[in-house]
PDB file of N, CA and C in Angstrom:
ATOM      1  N   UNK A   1      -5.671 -52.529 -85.165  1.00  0.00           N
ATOM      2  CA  UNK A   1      -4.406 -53.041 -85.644  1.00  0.00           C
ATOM      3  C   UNK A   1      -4.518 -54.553 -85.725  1.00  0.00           C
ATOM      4  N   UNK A   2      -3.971 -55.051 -86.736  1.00  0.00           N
ATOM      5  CA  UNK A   2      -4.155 -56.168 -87.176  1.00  0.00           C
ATOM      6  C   UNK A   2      -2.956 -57.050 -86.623  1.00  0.00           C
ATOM      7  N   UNK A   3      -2.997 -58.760 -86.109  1.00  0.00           N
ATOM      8  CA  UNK A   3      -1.672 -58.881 -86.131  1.00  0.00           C
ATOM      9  C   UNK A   3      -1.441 -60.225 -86.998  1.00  0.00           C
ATOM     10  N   UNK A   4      -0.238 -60.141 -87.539  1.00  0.00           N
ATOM     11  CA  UNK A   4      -0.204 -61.256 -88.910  1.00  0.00           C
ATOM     12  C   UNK A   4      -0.521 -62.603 -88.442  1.00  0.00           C
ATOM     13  N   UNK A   5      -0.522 -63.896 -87.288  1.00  0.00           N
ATOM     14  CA  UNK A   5      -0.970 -64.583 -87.003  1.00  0.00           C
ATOM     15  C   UNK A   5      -2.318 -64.544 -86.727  1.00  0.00           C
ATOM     16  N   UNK A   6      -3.082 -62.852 -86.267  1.00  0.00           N
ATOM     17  CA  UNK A   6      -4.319 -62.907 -85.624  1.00  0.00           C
ATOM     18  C   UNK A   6      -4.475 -63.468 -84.362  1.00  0.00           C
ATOM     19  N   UNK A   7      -3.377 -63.097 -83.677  1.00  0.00           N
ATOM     20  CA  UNK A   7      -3.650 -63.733 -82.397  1.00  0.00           C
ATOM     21  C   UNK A   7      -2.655 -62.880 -81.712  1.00  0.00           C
ATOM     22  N   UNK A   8      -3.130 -61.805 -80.654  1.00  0.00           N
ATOM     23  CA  UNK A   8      -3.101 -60.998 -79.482  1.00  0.00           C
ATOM     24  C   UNK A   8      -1.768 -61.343 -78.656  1.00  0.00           C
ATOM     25  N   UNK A   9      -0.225 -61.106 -79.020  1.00  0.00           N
ATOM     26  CA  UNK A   9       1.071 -61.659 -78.624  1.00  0.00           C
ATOM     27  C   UNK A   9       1.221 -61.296 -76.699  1.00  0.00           C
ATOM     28  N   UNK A  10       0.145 -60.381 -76.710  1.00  0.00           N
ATOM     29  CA  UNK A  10       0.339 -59.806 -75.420  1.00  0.00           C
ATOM     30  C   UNK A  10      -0.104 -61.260 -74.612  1.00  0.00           C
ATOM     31  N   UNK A  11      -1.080 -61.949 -75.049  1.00  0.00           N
ATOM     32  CA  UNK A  11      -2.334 -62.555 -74.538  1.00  0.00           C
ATOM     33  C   UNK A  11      -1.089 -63.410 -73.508  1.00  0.00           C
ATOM     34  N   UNK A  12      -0.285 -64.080 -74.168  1.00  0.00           N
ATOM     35  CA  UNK A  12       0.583 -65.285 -73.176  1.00  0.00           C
ATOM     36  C   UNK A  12       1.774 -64.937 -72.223  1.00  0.00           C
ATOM     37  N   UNK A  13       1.461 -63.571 -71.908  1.00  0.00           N
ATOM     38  CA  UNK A  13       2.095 -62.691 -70.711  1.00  0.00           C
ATOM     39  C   UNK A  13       2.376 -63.970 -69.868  1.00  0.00           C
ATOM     40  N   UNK A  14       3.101 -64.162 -68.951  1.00  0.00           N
ATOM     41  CA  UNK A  14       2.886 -65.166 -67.938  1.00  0.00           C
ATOM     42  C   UNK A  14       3.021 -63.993 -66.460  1.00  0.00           C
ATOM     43  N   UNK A  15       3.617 -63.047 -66.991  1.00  0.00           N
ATOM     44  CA  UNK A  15       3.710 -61.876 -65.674  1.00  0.00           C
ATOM     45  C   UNK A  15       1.869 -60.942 -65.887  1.00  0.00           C
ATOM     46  N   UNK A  16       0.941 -61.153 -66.698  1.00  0.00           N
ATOM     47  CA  UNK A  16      -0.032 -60.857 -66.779  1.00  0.00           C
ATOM     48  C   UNK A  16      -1.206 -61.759 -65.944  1.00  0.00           C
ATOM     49  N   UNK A  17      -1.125 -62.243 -65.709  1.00  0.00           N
ATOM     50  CA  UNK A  17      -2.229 -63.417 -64.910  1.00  0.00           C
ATOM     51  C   UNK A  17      -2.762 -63.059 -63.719  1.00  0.00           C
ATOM     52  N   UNK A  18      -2.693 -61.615 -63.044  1.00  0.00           N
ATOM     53  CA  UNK A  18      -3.184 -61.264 -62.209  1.00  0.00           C
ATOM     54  C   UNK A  18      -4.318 -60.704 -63.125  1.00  0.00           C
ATOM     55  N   UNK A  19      -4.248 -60.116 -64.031  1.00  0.00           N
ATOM     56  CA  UNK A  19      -5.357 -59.140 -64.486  1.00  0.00           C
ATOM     57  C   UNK A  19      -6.192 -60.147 -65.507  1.00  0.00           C
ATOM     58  N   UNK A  20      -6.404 -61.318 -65.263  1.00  0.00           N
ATOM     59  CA  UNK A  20      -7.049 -62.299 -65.844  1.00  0.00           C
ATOM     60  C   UNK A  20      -8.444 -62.152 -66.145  1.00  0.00           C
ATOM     61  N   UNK A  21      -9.380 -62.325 -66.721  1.00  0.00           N
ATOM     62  CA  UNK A  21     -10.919 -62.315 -66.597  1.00  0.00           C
ATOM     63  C   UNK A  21     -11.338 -63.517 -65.984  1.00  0.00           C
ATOM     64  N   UNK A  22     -10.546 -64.627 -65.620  1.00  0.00           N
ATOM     65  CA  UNK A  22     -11.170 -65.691 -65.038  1.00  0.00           C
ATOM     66  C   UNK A  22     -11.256 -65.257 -63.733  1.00  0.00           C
ATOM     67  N   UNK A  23     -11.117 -64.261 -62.985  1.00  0.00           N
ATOM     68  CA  UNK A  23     -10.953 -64.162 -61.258  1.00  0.00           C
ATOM     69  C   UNK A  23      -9.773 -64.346 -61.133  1.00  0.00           C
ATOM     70  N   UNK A  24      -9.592 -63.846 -59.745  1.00  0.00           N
ATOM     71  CA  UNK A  24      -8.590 -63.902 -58.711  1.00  0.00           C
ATOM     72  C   UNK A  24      -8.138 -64.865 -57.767  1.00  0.00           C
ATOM     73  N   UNK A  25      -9.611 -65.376 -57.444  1.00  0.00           N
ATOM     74  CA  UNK A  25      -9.480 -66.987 -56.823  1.00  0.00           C
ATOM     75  C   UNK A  25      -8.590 -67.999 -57.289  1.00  0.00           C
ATOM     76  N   UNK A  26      -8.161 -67.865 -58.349  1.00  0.00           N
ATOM     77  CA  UNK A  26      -7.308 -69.022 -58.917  1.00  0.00           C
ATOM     78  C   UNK A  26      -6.332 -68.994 -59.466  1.00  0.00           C
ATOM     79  N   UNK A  27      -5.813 -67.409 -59.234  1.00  0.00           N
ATOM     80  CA  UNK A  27      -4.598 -67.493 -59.861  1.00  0.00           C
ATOM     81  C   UNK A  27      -3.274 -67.557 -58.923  1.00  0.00           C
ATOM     82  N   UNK A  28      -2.454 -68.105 -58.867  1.00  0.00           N
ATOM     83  CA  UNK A  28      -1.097 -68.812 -58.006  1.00  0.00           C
ATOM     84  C   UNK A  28      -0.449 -67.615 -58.461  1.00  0.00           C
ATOM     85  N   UNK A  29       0.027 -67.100 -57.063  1.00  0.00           N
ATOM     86  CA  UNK A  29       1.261 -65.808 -56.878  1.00  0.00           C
ATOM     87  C   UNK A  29       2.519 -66.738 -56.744  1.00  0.00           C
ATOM     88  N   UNK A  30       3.449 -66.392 -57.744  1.00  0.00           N
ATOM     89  CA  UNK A  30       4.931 -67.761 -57.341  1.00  0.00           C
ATOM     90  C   UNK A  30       5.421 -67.182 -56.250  1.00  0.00           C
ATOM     91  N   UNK A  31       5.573 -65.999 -56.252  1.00  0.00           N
ATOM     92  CA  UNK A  31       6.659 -65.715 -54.992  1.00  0.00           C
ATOM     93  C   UNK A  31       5.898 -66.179 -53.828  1.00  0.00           C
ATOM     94  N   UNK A  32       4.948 -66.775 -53.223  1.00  0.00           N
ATOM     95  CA  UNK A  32       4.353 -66.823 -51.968  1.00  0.00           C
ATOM     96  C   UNK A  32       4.010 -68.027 -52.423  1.00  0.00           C
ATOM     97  N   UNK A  33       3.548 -68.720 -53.433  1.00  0.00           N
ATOM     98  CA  UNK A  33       3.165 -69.755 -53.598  1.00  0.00           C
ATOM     99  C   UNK A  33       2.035 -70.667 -53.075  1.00  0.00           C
ATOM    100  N   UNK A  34       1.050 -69.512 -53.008  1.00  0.00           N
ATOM    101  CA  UNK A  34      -0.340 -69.271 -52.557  1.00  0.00           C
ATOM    102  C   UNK A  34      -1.235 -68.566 -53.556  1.00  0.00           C
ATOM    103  N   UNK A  35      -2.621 -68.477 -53.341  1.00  0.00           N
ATOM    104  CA  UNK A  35      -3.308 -68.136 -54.288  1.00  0.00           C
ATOM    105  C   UNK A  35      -3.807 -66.786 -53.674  1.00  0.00           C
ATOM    106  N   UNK A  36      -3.963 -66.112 -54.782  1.00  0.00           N
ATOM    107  CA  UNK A  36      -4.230 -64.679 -55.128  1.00  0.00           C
ATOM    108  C   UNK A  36      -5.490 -64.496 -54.336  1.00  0.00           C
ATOM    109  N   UNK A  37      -5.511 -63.709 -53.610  1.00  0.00           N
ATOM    110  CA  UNK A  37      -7.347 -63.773 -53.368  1.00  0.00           C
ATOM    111  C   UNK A  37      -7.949 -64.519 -52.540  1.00  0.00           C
ATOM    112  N   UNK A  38      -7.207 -65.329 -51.631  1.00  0.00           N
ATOM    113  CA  UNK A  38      -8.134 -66.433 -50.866  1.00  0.00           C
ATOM    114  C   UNK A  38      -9.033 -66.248 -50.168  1.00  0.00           C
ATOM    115  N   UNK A  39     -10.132 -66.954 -49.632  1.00  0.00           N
ATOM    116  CA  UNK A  39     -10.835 -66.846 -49.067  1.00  0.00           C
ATOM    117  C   UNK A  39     -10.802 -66.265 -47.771  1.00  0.00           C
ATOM    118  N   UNK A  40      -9.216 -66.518 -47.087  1.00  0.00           N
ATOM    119  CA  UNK A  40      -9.417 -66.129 -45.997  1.00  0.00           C
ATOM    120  C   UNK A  40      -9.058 -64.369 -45.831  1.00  0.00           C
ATOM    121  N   UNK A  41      -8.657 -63.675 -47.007  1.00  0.00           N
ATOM    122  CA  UNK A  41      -8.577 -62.381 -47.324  1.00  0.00           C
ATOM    123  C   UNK A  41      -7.069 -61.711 -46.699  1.00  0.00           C
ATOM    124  N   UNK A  42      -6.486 -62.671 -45.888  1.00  0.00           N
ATOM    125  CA  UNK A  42      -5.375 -62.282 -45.644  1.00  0.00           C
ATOM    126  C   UNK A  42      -4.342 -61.842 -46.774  1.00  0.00           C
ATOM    127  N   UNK A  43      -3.373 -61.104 -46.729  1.00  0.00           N
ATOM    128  CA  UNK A  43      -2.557 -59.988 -47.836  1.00  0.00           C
ATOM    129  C   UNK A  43      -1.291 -61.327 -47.788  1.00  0.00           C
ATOM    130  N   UNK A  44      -1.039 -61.337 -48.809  1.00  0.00           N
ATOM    131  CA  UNK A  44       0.900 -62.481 -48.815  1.00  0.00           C
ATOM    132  C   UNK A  44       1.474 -61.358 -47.813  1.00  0.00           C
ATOM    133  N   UNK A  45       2.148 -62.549 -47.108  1.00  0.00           N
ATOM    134  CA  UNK A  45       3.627 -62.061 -46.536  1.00  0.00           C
ATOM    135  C   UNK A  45       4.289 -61.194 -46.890  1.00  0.00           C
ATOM    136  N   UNK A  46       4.814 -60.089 -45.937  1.00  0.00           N
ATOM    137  CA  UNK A  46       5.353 -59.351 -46.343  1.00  0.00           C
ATOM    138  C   UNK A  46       6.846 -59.700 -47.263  1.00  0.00           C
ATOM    139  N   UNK A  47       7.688 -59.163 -47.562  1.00  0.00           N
ATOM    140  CA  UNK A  47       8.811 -60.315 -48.190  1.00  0.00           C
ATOM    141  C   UNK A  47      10.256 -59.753 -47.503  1.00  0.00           C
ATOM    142  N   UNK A  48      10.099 -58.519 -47.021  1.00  0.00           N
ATOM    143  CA  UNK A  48      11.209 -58.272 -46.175  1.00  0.00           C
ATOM    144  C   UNK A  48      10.476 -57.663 -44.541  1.00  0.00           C
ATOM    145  N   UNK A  49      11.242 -57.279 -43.656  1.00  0.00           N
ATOM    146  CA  UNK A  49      11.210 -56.879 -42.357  1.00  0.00           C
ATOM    147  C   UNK A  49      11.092 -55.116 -42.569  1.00  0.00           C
ATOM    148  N   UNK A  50      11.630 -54.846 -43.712  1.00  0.00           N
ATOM    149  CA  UNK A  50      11.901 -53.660 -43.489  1.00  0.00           C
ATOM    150  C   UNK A  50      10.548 -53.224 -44.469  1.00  0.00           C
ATOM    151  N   UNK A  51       9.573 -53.563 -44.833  1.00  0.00           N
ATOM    152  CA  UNK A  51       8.300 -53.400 -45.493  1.00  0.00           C
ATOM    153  C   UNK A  51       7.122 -53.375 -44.410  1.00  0.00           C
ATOM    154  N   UNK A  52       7.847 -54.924 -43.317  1.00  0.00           N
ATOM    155  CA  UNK A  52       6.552 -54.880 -42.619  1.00  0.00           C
ATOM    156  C   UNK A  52       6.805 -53.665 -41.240  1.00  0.00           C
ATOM    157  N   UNK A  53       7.542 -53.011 -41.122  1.00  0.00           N
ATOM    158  CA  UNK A  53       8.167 -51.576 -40.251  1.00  0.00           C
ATOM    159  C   UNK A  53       6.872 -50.820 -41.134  1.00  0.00           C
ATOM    160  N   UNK A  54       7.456 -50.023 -42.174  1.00  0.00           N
ATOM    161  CA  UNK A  54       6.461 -49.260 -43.040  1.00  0.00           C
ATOM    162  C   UNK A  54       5.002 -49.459 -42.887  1.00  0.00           C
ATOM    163  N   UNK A  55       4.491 -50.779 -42.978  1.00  0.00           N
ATOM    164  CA  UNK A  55       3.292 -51.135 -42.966  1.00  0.00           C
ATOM    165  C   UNK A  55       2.432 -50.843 -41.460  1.00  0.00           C
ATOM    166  N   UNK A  56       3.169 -51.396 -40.372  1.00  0.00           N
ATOM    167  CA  UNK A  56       3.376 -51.213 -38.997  1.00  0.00           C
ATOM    168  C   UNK A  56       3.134 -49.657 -38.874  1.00  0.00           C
ATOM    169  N   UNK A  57       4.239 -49.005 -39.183  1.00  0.00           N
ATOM    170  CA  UNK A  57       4.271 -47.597 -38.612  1.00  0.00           C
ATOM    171  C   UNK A  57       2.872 -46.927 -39.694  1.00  0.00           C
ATOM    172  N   UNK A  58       2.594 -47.033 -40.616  1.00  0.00           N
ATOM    173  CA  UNK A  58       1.281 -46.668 -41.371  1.00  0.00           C
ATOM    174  C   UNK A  58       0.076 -46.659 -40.744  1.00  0.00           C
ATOM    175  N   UNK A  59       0.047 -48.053 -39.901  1.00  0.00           N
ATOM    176  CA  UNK A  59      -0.852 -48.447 -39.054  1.00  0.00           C
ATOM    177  C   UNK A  59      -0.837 -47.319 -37.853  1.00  0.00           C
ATOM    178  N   UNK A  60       0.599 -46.984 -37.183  1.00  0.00           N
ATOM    179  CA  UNK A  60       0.253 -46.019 -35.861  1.00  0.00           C
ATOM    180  C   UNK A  60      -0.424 -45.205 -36.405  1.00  0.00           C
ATOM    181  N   UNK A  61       0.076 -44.590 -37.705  1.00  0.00           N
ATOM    182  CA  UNK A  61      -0.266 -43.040 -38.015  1.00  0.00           C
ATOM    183  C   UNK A  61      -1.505 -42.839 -38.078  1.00  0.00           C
ATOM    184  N   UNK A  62      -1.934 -43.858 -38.853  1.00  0.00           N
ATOM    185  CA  UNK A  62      -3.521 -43.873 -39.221  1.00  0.00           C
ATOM    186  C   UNK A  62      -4.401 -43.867 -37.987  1.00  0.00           C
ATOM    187  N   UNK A  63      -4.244 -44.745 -37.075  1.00  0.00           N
ATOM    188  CA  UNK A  63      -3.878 -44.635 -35.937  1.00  0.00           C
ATOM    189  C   UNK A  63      -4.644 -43.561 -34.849  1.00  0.00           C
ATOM    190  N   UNK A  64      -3.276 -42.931 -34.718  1.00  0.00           N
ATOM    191  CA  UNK A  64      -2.803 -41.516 -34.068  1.00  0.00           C
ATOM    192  C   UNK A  64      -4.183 -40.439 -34.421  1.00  0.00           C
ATOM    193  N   UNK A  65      -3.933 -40.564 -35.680  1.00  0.00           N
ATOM    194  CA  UNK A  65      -4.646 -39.659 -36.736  1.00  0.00           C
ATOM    195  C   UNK A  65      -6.247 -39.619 -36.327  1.00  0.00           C
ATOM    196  N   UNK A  66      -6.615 -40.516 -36.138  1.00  0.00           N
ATOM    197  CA  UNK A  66      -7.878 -40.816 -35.691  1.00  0.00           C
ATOM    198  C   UNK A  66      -8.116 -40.863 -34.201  1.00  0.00           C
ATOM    199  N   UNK A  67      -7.477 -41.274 -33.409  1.00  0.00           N
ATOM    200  CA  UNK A  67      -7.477 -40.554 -32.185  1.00  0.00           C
ATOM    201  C   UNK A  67      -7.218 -39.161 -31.673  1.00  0.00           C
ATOM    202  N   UNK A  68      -6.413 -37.724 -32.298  1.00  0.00           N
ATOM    203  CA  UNK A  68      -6.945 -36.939 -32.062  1.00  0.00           C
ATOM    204  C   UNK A  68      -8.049 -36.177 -32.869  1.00  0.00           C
ATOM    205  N   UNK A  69      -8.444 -37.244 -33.512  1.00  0.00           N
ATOM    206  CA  UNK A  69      -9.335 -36.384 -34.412  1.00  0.00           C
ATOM    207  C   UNK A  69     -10.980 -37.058 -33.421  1.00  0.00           C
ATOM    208  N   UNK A  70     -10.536 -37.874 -32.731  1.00  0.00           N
ATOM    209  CA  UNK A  70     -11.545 -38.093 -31.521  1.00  0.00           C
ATOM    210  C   UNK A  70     -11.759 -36.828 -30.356  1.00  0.00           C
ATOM    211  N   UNK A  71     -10.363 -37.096 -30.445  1.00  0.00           N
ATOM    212  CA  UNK A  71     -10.349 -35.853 -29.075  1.00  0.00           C
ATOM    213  C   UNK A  71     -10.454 -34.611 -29.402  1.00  0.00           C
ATOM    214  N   UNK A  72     -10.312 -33.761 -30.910  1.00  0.00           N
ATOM    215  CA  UNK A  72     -10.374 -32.897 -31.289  1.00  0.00           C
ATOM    216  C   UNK A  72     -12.046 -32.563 -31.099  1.00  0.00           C
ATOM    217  N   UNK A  73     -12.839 -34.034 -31.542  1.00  0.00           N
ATOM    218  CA  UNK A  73     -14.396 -33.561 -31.280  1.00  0.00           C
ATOM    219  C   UNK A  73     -14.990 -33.693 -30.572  1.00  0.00           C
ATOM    220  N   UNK A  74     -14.530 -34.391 -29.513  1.00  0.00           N
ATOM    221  CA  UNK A  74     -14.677 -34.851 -28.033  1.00  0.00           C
ATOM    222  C   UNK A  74     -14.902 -33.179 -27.324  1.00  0.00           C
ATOM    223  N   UNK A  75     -13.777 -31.827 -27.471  1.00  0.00           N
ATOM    224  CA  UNK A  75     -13.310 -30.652 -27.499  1.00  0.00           C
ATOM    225  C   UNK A  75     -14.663 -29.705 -27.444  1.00  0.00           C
ATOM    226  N   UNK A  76     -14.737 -30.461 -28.720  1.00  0.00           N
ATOM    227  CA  UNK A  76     -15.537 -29.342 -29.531  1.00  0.00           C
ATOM    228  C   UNK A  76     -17.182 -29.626 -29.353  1.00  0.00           C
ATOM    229  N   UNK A  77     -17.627 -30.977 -28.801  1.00  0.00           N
ATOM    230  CA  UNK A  77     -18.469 -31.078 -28.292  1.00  0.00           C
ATOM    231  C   UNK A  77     -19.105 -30.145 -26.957  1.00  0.00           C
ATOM    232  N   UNK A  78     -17.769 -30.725 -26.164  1.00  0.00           N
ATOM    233  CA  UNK A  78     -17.818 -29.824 -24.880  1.00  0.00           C
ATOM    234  C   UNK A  78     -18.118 -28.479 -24.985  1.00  0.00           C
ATOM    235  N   UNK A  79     -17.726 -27.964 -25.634  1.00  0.00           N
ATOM    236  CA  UNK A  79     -17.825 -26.039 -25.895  1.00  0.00           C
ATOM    237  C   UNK A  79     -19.038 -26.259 -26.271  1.00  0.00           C
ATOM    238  N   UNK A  80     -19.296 -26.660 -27.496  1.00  0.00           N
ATOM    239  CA  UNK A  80     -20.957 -26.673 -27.320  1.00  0.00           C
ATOM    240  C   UNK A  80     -21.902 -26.563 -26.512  1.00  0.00           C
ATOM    241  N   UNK A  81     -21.980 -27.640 -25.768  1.00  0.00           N
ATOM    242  CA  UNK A  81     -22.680 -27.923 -24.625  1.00  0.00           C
ATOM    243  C   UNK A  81     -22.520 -26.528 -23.638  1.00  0.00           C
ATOM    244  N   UNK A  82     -21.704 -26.763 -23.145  1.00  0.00           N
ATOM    245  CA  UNK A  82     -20.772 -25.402 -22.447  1.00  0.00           C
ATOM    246  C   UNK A  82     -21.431 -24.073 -22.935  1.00  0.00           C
ATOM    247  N   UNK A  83     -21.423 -23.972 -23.956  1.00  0.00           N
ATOM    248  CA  UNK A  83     -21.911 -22.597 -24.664  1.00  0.00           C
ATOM    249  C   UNK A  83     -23.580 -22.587 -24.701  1.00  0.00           C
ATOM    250  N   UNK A  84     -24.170 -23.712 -24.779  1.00  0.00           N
ATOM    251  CA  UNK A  84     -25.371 -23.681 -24.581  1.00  0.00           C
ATOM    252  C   UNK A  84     -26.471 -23.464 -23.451  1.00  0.00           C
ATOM    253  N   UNK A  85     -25.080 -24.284 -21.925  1.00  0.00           N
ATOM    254  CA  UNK A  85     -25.744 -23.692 -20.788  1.00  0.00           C
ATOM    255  C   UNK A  85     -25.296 -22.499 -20.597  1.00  0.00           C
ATOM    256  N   UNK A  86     -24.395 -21.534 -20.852  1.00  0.00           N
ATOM    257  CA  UNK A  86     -23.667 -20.257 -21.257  1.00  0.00           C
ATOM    258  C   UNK A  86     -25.444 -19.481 -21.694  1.00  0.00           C
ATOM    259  N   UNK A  87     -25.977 -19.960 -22.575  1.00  0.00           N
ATOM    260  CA  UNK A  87     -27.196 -19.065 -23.177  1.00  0.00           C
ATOM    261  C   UNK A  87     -28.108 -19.404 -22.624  1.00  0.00           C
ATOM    262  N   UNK A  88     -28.604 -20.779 -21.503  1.00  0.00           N
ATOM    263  CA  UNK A  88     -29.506 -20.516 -21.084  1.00  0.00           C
ATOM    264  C   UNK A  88     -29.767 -19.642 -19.676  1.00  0.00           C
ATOM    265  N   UNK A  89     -28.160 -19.927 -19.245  1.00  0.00           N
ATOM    266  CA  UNK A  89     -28.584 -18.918 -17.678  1.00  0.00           C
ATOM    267  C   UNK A  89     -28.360 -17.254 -18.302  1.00  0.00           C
ATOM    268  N   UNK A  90     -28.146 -17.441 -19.168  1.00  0.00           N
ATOM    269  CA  UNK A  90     -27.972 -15.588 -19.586  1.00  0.00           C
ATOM    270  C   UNK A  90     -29.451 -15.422 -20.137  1.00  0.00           C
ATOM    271  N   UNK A  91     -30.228 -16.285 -20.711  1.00  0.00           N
ATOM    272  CA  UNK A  91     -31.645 -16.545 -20.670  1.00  0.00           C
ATOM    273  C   UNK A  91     -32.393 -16.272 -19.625  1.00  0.00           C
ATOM    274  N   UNK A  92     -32.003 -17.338 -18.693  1.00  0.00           N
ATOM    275  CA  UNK A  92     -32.856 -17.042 -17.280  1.00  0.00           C
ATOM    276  C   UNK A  92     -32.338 -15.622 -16.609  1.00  0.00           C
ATOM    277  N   UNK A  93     -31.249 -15.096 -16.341  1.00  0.00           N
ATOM    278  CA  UNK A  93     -30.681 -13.953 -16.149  1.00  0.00           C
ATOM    279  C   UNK A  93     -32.082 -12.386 -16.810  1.00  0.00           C
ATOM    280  N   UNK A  94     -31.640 -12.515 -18.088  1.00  0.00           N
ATOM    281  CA  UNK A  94     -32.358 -11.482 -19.119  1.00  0.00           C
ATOM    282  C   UNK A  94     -33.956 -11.756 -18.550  1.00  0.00           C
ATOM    283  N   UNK A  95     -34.242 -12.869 -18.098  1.00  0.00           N
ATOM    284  CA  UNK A  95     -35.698 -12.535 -18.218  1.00  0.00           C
ATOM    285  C   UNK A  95     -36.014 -12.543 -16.580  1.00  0.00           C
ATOM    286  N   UNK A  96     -35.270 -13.017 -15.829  1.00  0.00           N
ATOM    287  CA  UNK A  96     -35.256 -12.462 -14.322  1.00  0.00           C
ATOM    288  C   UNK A  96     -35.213 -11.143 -14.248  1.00  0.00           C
ATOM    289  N   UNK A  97     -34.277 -10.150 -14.661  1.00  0.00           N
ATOM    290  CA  UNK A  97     -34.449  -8.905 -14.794  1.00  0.00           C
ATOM    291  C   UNK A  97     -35.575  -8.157 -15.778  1.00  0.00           C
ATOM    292  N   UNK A  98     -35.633  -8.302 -16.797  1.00  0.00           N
ATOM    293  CA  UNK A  98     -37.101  -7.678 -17.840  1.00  0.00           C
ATOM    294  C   UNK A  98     -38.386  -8.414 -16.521  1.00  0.00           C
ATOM    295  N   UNK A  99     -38.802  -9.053 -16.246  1.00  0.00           N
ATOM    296  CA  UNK A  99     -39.943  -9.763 -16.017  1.00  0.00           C
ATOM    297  C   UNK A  99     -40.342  -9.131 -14.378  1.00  0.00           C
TER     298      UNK A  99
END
């Protein structure tokens, strides 16, 4: 599609400048009034209290989530083990009696 000036109307977005090809390093977020991307990798400020709750409680879950999924194999280790000296004295057993 052609456009009658030849020149891309989308191009001077000013709400487009995150998706820039020059990088991220340099493009200025207004609402925080900091740059996109900094070096030090920290996320902008949250902008309300009731975002950084959400973010917070995301964090327990994830969290949580991963701690019993510790203890779930922590569990399941044990039975293993458990089950293995389980087969060797039924081992030593079976061949105390045959022998």
């Amino acid at each position: 599609m052609a456009f009658s000036n030849g020149k891309n109307p989308f191009m001077d977005d000013p709400d487009d400048d995150f998706f820039s090809t020059k990088g991220r390093s340099g493009i200025t977020d207004s609402r925080y009034g900091s740059k996109v991307g900094s070096e030090s990798g920290d996320p902008p400020p949250y902008e309300d209290d009731d975002a950084a709750m959400r973010g917070y409680g995301l964090k327990q879950q994830v969290q949580q989530s991963m701690n019993r999924q510790l203890d779930t194999t922590q569990r399941c280790l044990a039975n293993i083990y458990e089950s293995e000296q389980i087969g060797i004295a039924t081992a030593e057993v079976s061949c105390m009696l045959s022998c």
